[in-house]
C-alpha atoms as a PDB file:
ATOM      1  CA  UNK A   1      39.615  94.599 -55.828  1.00  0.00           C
ATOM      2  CA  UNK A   2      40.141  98.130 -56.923  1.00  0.00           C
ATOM      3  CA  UNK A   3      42.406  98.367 -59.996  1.00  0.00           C
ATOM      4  CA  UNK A   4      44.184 101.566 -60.795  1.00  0.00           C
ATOM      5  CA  UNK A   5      46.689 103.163 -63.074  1.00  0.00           C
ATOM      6  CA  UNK A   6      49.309 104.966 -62.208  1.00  0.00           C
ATOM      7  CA  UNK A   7      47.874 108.524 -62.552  1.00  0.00           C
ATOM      8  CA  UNK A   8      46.014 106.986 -59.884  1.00  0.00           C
ATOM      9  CA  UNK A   9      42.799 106.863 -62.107  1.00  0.00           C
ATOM     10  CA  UNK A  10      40.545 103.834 -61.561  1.00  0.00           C
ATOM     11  CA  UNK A  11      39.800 101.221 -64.087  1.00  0.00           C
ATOM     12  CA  UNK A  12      36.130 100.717 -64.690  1.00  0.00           C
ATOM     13  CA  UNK A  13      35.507  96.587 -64.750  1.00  0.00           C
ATOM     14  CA  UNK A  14      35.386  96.494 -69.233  1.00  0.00           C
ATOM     15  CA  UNK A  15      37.960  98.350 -69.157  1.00  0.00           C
ATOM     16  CA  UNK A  16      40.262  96.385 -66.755  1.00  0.00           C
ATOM     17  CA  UNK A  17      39.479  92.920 -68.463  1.00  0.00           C
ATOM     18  CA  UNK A  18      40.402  94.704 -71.589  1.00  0.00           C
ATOM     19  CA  UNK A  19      43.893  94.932 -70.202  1.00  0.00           C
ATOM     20  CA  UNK A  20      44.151  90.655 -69.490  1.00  0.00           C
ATOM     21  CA  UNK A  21      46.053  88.874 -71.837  1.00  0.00           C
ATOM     22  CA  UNK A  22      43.897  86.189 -72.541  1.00  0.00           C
ATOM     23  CA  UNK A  23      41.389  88.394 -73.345  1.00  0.00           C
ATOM     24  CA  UNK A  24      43.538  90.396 -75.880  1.00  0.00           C
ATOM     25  CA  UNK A  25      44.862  86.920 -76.775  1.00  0.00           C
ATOM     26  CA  UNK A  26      41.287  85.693 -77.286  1.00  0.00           C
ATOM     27  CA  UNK A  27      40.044  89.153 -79.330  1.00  0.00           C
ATOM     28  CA  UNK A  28      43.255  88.838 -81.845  1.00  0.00           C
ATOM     29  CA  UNK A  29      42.415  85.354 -82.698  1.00  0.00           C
ATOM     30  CA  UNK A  30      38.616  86.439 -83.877  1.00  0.00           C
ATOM     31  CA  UNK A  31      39.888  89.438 -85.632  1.00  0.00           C
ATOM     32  CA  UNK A  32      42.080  87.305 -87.259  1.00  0.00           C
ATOM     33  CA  UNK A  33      39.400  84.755 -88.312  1.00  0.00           C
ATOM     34  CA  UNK A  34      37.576  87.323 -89.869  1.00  0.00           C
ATOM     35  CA  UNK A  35      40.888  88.934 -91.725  1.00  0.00           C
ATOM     36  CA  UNK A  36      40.981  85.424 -92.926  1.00  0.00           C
ATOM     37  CA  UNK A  37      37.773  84.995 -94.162  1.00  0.00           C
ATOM     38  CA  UNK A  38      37.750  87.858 -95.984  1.00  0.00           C
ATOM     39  CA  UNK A  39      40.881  87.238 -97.286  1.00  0.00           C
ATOM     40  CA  UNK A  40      39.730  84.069 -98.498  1.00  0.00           C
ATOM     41  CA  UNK A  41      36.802  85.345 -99.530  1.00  0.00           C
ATOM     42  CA  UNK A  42      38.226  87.803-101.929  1.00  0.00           C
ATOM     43  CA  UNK A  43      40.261  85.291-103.195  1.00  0.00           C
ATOM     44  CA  UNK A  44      37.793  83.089-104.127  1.00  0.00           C
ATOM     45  CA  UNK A  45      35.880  86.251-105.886  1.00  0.00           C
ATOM     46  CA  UNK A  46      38.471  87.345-107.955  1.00  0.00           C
ATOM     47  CA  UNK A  47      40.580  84.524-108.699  1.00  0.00           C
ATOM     48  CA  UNK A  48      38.394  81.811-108.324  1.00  0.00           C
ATOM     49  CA  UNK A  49      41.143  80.017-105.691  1.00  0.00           C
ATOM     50  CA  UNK A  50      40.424  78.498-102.556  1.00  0.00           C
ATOM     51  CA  UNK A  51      42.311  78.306 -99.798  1.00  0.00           C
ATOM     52  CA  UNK A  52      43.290  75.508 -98.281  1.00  0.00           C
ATOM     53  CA  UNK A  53      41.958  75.424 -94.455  1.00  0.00           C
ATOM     54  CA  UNK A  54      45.745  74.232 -92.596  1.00  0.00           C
ATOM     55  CA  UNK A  55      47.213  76.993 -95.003  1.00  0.00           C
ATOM     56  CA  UNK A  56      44.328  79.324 -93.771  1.00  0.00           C
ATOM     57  CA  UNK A  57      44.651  78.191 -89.479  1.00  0.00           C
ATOM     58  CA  UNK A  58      48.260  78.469 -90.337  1.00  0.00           C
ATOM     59  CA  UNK A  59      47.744  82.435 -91.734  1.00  0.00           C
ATOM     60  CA  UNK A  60      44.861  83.057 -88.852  1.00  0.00           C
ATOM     61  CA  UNK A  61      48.370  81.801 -85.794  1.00  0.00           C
ATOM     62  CA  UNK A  62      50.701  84.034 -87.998  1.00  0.00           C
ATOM     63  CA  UNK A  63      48.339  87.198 -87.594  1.00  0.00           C
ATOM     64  CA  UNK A  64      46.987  86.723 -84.059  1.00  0.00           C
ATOM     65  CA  UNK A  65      50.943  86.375 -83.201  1.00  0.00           C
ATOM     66  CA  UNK A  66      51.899  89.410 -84.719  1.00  0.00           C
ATOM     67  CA  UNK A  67      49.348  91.053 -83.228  1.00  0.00           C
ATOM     68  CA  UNK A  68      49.939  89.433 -79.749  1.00  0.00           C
ATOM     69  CA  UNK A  69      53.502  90.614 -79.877  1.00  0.00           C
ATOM     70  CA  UNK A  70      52.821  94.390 -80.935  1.00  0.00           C
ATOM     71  CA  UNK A  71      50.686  93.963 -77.910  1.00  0.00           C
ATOM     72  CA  UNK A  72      53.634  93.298 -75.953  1.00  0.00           C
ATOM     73  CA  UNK A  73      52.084  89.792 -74.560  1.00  0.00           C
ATOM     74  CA  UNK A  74      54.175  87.300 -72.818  1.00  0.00           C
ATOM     75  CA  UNK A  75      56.087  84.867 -75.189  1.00  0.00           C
ATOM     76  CA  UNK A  76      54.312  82.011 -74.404  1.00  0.00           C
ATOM     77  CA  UNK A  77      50.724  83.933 -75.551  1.00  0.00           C
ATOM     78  CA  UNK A  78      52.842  84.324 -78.510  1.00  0.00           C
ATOM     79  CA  UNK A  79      53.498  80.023 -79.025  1.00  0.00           C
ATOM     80  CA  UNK A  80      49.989  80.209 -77.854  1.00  0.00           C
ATOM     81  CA  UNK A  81      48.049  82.469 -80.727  1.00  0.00           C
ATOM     82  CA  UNK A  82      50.278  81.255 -83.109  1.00  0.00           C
ATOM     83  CA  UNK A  83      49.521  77.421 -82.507  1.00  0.00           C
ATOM     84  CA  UNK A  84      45.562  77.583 -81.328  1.00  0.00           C
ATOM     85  CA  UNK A  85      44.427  77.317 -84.610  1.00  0.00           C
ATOM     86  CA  UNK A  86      46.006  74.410 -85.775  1.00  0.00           C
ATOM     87  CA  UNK A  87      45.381  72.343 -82.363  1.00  0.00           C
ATOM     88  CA  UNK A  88      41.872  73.047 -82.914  1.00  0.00           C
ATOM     89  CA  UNK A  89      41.700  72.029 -86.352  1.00  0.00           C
ATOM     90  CA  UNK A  90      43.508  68.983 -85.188  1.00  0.00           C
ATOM     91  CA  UNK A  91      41.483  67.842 -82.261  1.00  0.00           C
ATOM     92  CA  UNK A  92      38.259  68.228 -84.577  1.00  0.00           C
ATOM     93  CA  UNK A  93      39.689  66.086 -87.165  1.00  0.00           C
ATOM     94  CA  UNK A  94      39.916  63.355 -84.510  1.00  0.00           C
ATOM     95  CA  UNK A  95      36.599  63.315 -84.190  1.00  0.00           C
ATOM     96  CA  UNK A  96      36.094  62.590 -80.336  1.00  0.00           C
ATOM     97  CA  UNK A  97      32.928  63.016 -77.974  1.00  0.00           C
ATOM     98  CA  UNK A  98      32.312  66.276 -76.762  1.00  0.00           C
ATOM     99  CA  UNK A  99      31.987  64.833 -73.222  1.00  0.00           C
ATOM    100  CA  UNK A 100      36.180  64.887 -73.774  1.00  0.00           C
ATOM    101  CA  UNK A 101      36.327  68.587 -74.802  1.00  0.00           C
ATOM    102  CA  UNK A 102      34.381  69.152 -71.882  1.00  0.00           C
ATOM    103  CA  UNK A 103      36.832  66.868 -68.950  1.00  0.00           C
ATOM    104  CA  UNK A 104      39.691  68.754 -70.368  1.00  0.00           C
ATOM    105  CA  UNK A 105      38.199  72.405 -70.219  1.00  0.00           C
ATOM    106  CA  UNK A 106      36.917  71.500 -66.691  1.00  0.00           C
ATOM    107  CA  UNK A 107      40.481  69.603 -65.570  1.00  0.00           C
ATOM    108  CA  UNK A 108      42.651  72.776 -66.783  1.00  0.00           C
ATOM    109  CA  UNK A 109      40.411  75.112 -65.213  1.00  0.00           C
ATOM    110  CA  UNK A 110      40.973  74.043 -61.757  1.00  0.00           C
ATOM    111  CA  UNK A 111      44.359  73.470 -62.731  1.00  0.00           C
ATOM    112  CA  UNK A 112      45.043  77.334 -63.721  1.00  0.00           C
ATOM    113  CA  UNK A 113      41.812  78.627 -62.257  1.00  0.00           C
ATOM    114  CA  UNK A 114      42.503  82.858 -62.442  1.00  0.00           C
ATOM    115  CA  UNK A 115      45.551  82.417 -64.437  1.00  0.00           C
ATOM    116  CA  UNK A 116      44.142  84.534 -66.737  1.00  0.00           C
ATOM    117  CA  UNK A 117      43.484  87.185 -64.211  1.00  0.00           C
ATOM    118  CA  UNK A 118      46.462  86.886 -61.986  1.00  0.00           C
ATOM    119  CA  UNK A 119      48.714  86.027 -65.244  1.00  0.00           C
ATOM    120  CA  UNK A 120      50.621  83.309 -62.900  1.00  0.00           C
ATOM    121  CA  UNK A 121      50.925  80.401 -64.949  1.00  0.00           C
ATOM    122  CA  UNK A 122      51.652  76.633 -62.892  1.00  0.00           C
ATOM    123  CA  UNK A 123      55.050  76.258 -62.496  1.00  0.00           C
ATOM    124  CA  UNK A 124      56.388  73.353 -60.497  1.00  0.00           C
ATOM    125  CA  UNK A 125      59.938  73.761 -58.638  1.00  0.00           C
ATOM    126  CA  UNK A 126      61.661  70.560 -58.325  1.00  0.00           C
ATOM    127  CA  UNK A 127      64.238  68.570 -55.393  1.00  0.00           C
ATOM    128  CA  UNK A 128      67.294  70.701 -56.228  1.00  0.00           C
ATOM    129  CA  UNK A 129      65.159  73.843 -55.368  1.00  0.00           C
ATOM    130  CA  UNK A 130      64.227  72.863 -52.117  1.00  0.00           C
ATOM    131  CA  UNK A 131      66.980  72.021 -50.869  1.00  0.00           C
ATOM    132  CA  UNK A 132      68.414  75.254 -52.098  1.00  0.00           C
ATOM    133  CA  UNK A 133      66.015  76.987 -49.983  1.00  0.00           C
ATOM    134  CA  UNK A 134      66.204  74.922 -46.856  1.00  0.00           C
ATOM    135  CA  UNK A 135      69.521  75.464 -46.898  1.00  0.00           C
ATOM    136  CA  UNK A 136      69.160  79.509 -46.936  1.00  0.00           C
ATOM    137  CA  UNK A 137      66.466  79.102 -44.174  1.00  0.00           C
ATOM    138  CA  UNK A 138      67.349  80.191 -40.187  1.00  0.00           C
ATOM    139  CA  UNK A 139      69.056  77.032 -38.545  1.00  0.00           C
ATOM    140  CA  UNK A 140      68.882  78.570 -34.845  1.00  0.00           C
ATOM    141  CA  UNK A 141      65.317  79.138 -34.322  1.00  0.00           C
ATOM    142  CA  UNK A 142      62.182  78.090 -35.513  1.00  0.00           C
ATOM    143  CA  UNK A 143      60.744  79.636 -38.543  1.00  0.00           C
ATOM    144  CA  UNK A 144      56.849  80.274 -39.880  1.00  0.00           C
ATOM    145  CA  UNK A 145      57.530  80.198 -43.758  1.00  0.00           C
ATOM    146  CA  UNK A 146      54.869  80.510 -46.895  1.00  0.00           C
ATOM    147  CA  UNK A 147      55.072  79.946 -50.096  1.00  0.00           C
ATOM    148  CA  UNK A 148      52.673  81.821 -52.195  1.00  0.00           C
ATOM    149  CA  UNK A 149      51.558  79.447 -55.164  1.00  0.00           C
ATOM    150  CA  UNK A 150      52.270  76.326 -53.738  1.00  0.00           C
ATOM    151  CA  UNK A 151      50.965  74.000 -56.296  1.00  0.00           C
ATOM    152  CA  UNK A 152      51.108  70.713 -55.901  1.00  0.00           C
ATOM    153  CA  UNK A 153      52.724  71.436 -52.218  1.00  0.00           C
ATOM    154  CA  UNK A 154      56.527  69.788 -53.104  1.00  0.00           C
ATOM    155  CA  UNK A 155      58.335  72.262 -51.996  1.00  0.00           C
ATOM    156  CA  UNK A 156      56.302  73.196 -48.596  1.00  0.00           C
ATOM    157  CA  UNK A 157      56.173  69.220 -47.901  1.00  0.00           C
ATOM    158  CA  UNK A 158      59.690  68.918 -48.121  1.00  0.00           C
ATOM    159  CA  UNK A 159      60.928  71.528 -46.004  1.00  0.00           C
ATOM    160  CA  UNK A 160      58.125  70.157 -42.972  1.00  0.00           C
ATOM    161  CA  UNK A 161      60.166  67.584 -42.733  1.00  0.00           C
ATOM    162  CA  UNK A 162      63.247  68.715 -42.713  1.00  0.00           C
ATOM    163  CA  UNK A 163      62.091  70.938 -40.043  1.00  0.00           C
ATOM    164  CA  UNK A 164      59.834  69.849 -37.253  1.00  0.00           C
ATOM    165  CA  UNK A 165      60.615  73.149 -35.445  1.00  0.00           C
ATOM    166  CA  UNK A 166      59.041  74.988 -38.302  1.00  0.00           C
ATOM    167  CA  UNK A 167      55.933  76.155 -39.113  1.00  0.00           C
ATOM    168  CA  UNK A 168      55.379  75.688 -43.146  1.00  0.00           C
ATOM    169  CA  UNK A 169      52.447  76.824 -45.159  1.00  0.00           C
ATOM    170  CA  UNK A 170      51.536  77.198 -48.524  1.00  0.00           C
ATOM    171  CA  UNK A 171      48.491  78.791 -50.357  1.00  0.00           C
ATOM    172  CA  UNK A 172      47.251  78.097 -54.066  1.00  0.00           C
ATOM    173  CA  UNK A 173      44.165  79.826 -55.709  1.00  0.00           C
ATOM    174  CA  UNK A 174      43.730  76.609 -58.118  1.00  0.00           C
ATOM    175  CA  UNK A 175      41.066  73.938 -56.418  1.00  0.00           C
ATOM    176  CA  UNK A 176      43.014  70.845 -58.441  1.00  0.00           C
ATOM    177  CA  UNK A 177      46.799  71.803 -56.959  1.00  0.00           C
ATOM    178  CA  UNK A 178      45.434  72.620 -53.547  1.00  0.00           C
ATOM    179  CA  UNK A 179      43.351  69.511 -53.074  1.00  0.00           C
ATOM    180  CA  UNK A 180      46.219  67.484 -53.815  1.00  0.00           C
ATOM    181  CA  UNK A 181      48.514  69.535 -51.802  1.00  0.00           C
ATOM    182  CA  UNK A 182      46.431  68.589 -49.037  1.00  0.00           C
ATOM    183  CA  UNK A 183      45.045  65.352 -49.474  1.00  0.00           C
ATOM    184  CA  UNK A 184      49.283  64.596 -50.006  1.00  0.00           C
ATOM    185  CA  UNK A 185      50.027  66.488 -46.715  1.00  0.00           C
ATOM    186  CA  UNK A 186      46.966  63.848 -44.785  1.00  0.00           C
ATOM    187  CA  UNK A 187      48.664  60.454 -46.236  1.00  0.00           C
ATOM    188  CA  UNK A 188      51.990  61.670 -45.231  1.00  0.00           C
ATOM    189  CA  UNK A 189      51.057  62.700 -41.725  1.00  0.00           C
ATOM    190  CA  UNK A 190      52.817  65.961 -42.278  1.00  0.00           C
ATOM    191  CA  UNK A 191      52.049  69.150 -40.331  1.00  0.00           C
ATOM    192  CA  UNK A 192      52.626  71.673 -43.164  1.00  0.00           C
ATOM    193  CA  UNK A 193      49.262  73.545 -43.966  1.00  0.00           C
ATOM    194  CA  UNK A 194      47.632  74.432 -46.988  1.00  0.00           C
ATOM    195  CA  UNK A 195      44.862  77.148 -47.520  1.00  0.00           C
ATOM    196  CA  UNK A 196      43.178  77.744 -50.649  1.00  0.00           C
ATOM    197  CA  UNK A 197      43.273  80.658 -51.956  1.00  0.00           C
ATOM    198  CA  UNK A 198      44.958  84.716 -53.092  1.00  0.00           C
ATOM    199  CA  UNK A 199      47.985  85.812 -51.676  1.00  0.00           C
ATOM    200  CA  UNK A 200      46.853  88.951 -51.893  1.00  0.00           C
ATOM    201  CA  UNK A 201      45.436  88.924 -49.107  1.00  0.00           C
ATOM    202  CA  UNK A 202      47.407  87.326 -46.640  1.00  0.00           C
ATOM    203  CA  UNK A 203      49.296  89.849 -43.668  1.00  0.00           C
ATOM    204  CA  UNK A 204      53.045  88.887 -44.626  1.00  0.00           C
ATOM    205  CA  UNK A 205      54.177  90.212 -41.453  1.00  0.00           C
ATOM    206  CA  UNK A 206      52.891  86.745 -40.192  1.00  0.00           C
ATOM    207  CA  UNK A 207      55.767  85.705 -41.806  1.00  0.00           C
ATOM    208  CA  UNK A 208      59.918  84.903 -41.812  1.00  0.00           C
ATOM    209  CA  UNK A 209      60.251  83.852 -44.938  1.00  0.00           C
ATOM    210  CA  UNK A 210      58.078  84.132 -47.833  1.00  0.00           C
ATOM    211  CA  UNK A 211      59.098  82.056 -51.098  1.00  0.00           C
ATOM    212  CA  UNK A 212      57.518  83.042 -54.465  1.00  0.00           C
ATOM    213  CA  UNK A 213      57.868  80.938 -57.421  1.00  0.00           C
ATOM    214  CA  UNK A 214      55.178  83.142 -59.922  1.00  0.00           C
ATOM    215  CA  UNK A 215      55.664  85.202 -63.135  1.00  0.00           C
ATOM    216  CA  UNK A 216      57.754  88.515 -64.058  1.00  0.00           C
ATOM    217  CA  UNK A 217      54.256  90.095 -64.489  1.00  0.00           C
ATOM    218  CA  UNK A 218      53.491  89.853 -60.990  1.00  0.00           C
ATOM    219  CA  UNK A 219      56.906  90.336 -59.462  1.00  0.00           C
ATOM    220  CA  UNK A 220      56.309  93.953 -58.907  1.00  0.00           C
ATOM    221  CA  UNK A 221      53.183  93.859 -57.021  1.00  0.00           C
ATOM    222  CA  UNK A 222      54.877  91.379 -55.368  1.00  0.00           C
ATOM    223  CA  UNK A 223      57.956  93.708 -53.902  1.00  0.00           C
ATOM    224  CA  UNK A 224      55.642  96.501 -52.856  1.00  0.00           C
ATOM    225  CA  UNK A 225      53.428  94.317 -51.047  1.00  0.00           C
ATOM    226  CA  UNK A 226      56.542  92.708 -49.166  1.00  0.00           C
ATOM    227  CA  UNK A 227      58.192  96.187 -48.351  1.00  0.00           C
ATOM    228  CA  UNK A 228      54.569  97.246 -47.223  1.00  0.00           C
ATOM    229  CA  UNK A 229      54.312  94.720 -44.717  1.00  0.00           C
ATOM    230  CA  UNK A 230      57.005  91.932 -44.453  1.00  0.00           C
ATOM    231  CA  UNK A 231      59.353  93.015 -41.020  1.00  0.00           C
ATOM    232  CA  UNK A 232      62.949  93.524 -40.585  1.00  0.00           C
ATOM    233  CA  UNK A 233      64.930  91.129 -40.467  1.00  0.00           C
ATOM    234  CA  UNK A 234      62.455  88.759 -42.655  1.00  0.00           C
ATOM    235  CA  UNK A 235      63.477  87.714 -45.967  1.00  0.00           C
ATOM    236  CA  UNK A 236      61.510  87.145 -49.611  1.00  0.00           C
ATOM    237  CA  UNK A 237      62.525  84.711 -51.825  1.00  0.00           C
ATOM    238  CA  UNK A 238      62.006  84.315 -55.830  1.00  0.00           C
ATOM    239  CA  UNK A 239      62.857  81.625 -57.707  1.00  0.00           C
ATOM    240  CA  UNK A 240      63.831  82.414 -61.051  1.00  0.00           C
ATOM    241  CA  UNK A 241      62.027  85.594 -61.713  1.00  0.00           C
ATOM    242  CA  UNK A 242      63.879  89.349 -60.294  1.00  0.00           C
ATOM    243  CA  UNK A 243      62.419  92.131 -59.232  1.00  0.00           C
ATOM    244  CA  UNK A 244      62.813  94.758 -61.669  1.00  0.00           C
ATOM    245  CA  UNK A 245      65.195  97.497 -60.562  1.00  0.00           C
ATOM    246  CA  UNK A 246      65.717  96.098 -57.266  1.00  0.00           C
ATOM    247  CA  UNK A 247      69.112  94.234 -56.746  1.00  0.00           C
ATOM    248  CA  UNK A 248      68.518  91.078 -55.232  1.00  0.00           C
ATOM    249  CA  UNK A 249      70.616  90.324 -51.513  1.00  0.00           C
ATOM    250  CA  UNK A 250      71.946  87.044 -52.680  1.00  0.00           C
ATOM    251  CA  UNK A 251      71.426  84.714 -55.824  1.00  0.00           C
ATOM    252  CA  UNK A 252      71.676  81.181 -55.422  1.00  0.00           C
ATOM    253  CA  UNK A 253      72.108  78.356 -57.893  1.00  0.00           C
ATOM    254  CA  UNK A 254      70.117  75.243 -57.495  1.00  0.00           C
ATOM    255  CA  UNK A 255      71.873  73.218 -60.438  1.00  0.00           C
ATOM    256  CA  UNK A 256      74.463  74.601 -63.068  1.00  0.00           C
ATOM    257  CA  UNK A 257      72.740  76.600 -65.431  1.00  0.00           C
ATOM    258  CA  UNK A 258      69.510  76.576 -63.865  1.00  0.00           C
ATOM    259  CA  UNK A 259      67.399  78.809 -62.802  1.00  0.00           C
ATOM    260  CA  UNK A 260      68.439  81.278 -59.634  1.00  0.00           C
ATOM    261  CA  UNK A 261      66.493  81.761 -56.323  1.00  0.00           C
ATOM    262  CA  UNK A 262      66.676  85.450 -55.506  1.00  0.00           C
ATOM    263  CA  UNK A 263      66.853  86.363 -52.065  1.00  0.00           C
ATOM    264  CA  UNK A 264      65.646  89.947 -50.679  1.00  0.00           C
ATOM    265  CA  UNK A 265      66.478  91.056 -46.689  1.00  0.00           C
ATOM    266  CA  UNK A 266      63.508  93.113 -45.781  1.00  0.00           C
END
């Protein structure tokens, strides 16, 4: 996929991953290490005091969140640089087998998969949602509907059987959440579908409704793909992230002081 700025410039491949995140996440926390260590170093030189290692992971989360934030990261890379340290620290002191270390890393990777690329963390939706949004949905014709990280498939399995008439279908890039969308769909007997993998690339003029449930980072993309190819008379839904600058149709309110689906006419 070709990346480009807005000059129109393209973004040679070190020079895009430069611009993820994680990996600006993962760079702050090493410069920060080494900050430390010299730091402690010095200390050590010139005043003959050591520094205590929590006080030091605690100092290494404080810089790499400062750092994070002049960055302009998300708040929760903020929670994240600022508490790394420490959880590592911590899970060492446990002493577990690797093998551990190893089942998580491979268990959250095909749990977030390209989070780190697409910056879409997993975020379930729960009951009050879906009925929220089958309740906004067509009631006089049949409808083919999408939702574009489906996770764990609640939402697309709920509406599929509320509406036999319907076509439903979500996709998910992580392997973990689409297996089990699927393997959930077979022991229900439910005809909702469930592909694996990037939105990006589906035609949403296939589409009546498309449902998005991602991250403010990828809401934009997300509105110029839809006015690029969704047709009249469709309609895009977002729950609880807007579309900057673009005034949303209708809001709706799942629960009191929730979170708001957005709704867009095309």
């Amino acid at each position: 996929m070709k990346i480009s700025r807005r000059s129109g410039a393209k973004l040679r491949a070190p020079e895009f991953l430069l611009h993820l995140p994680a990996v600006q996440a993962l760079f702050f926390q090493i410069l920060s290490f080494f900050i430390l260590v010299s730091l402690a170093f010095g200390l050590a030189t010139f005043f003959g005091w050591t520094m205590n290692i929590y006080l030091a992971a605690i100092l290494q989360g404080l810089l790499a969140a400062g750092f994070s934030y002049w960055r302009g990261l998300a708040s929760w890379w903020l929670a994240i640089s600022l508490f790394f340290p420490l959880a590592l620290i911590a899970a060492l002191s446990l002493q577990l087998p690797p093998v551990l270390f190893l089942f998580a890393f491979l268990v959250f990777l095909c749990l977030y998969w390209t989070t780190f690329r697409t910056q879409v963390p997993f975020y379930p939706s729960g009951l009050a949602t879906w009925k929220a949004v089958a309740d906004l949905l067509p009631k006089d014709q049949g409808i083919h509907f999408i939702d574009i990280g489906s996770g764990l498939g609640g939402l697309v399995l709920n509406l599929a059987r509320r509406r036999a008439d319907s076509r439903f279908v979500g996709i998910e890039i992580a392997p973990l959440p689409w297996l089990v969308s699927v393997l959930r769909a077979y022991l229900l007997g439910s005809h909702a579908h469930f592909a694996r993998g990037d939105y990006g690339r589906l035609n949403f003029a296939d589409y009546d409704v498309v449902f998005a449930y991602l991250s403010p980072v990828a809401m934009p993309g997300l509105w110029k793909k839809a006015c690029s190819e969704m047709r009249p008379g469709t309609m895009l839904l977002s729950y609880e992230f807007i579309i900057p600058d673009v005034a949303p149709a209708f809001v709706v309110s799942p629960v009191l002081n929730s979170p708001q689906i957005y709704g867009w006419r095309m």
